[in-house]
Every structure is written in C-alpha cells, then in structure tokens.
Protein backbone atom coordinates (compact mmCIF):
# COMPACT_ATOMS: atom_id res chain seq x y z
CA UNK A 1 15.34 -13.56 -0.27
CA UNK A 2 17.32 -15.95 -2.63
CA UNK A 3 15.76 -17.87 -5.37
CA UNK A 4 14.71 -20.71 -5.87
CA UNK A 5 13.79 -21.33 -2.50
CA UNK A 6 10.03 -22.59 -0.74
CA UNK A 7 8.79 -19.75 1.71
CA UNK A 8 5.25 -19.12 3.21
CA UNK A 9 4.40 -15.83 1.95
CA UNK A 10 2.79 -14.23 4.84
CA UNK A 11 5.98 -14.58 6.69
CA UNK A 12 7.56 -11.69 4.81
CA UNK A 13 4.39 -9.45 5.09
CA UNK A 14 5.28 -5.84 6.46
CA UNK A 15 2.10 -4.28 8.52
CA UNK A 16 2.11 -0.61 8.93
CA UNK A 17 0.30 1.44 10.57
CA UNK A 18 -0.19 4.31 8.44
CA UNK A 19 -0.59 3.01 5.15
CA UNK A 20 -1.29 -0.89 3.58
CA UNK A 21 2.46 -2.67 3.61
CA UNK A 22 3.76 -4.05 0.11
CA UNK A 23 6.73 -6.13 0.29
CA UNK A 24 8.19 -8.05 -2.98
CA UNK A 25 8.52 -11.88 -2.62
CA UNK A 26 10.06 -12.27 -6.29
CA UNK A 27 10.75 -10.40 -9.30
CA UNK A 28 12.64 -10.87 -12.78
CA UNK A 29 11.67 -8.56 -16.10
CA UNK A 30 8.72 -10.09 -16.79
CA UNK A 31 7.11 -10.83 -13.39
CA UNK A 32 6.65 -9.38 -9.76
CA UNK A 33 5.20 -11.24 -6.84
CA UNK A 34 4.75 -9.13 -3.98
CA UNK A 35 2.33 -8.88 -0.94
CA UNK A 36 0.07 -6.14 -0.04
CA UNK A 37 -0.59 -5.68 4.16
CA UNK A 38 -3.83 -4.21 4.89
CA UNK A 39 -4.66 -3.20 8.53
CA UNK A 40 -8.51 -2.14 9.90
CA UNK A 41 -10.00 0.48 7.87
CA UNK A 42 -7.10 0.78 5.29
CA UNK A 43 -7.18 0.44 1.47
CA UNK A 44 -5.21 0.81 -2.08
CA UNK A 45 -6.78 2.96 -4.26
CA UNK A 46 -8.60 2.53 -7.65
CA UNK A 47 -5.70 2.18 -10.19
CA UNK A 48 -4.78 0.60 -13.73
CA UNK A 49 -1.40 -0.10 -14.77
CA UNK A 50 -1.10 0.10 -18.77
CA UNK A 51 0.30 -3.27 -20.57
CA UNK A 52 0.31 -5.48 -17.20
CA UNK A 53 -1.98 -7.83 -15.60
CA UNK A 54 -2.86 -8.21 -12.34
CA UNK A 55 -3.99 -11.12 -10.16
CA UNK A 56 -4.77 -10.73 -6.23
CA UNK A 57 -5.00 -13.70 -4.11
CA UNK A 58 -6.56 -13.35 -0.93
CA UNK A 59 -4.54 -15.16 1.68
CA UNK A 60 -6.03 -14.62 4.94
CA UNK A 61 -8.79 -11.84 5.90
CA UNK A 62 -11.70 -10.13 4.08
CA UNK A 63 -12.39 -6.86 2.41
CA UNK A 64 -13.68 -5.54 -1.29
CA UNK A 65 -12.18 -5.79 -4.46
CA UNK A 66 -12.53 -2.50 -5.92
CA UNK A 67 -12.93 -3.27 -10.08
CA UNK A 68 -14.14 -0.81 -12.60
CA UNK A 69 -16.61 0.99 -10.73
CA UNK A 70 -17.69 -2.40 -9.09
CA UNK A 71 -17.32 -3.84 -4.64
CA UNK A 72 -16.53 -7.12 -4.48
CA UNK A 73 -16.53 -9.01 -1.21
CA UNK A 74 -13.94 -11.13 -0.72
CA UNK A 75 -12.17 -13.56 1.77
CA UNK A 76 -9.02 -16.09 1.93
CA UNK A 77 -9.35 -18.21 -0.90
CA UNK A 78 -10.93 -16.12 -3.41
CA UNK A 79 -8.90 -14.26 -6.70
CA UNK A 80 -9.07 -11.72 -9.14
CA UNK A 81 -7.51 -11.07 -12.06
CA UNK A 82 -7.34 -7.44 -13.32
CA UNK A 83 -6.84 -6.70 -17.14
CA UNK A 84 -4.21 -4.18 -18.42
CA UNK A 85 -6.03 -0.82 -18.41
CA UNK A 86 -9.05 -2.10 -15.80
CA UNK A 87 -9.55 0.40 -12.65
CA UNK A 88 -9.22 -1.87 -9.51
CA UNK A 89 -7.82 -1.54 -5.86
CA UNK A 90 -8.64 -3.51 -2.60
CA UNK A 91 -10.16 -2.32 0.66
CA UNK A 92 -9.95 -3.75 3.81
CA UNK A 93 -13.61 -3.53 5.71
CA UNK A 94 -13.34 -5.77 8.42
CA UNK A 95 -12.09 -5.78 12.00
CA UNK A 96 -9.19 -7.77 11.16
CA UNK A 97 -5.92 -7.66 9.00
CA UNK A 98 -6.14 -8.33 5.06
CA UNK A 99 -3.31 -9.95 3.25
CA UNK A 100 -3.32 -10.07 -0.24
CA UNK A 101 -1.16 -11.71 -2.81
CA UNK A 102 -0.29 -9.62 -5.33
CA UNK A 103 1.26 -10.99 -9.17
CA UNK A 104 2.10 -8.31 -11.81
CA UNK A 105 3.06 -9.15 -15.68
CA UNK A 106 5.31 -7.89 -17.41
CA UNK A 107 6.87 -6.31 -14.52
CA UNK A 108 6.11 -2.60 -13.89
C-alpha cells in the first residue's frame, strides 16, 4: 500500500486459520500500524516489547486484553495502551472474529 492514501483498515486484514493474522498497514522508523486477525478460540500471547509502546484498538469483535497479570473484556470501540516493559496480549473468547488495531512506537 502507498502512502499517503485513506483506506479502511479491516480491508487489508489477513484471517488464518491456524494462528491470529498480522498484516502492516504503515510503517516508517519510528512507527508501525499493523492489524492483528483473531479467529474463534485464538489468541497472542502475554508479551512486552522493551523501549516501545503499544496501543490496541478494537475494531470490530470482543475478547480480553491480557495486561500484567490482569483479563480485560473488551469490544469494538474500546483501547489500550501498553507501556514499554508491561506484559500484555489479546485473546479472542467469543464465537466470532476479533480485529484489533495494533500501533507500535518507536518501531520494533
């Protein structure tokens, strides 16, 4: 995809069977904006990334936001933001597919 250009997100989001699908919308040196796919049942780890921050943005679905040692419900709508160094992940619970939004900075 060439930038600057206006896109809807969720048309670029790659589902997968197997494991959650991550696809990258943008990224420069000091930011990534990618997607994260999440069928039925499936789930990213718990995880920090050193010197970055993180901020999901739920775009359509629900699940839990996994954050240091915490389960969050969420749903479209709702956002976290995850401090360098904080355990967090995302787990899809319900019966339907969960798309996240996913912003890193810097860029890993």
């Amino acid at each position: 995809m060439e930038h600057p250009t206006l896109f809807r997100p969720s048309a670029h989001a790659e589902w997968r069977a197997d494991k959650m699908g991550k696809s990258t919308l943008y990224q420069s040196p000091r930011l990534l904006v990618g997607l994260n796919a999440f069928e039925p049942g499936q789930a990213h780890a718990l995880h920090a990334h050193e010197g970055t921050d993180k901020v999901y943005q739920v775009i359509e679905g629900e699940g839990l936001f996994l954050l240091n040692g915490r389960e969050l419900p969420m749903k479209a709508g709702d956002m976290l933001a995850a401090p360098p160094g904080v355990p967090h992940g995302v787990r899809n619970t319900s019966t339907g597919r969960l798309l996240v939004l996913v912003i890193l900075a810097p860029a890993p």
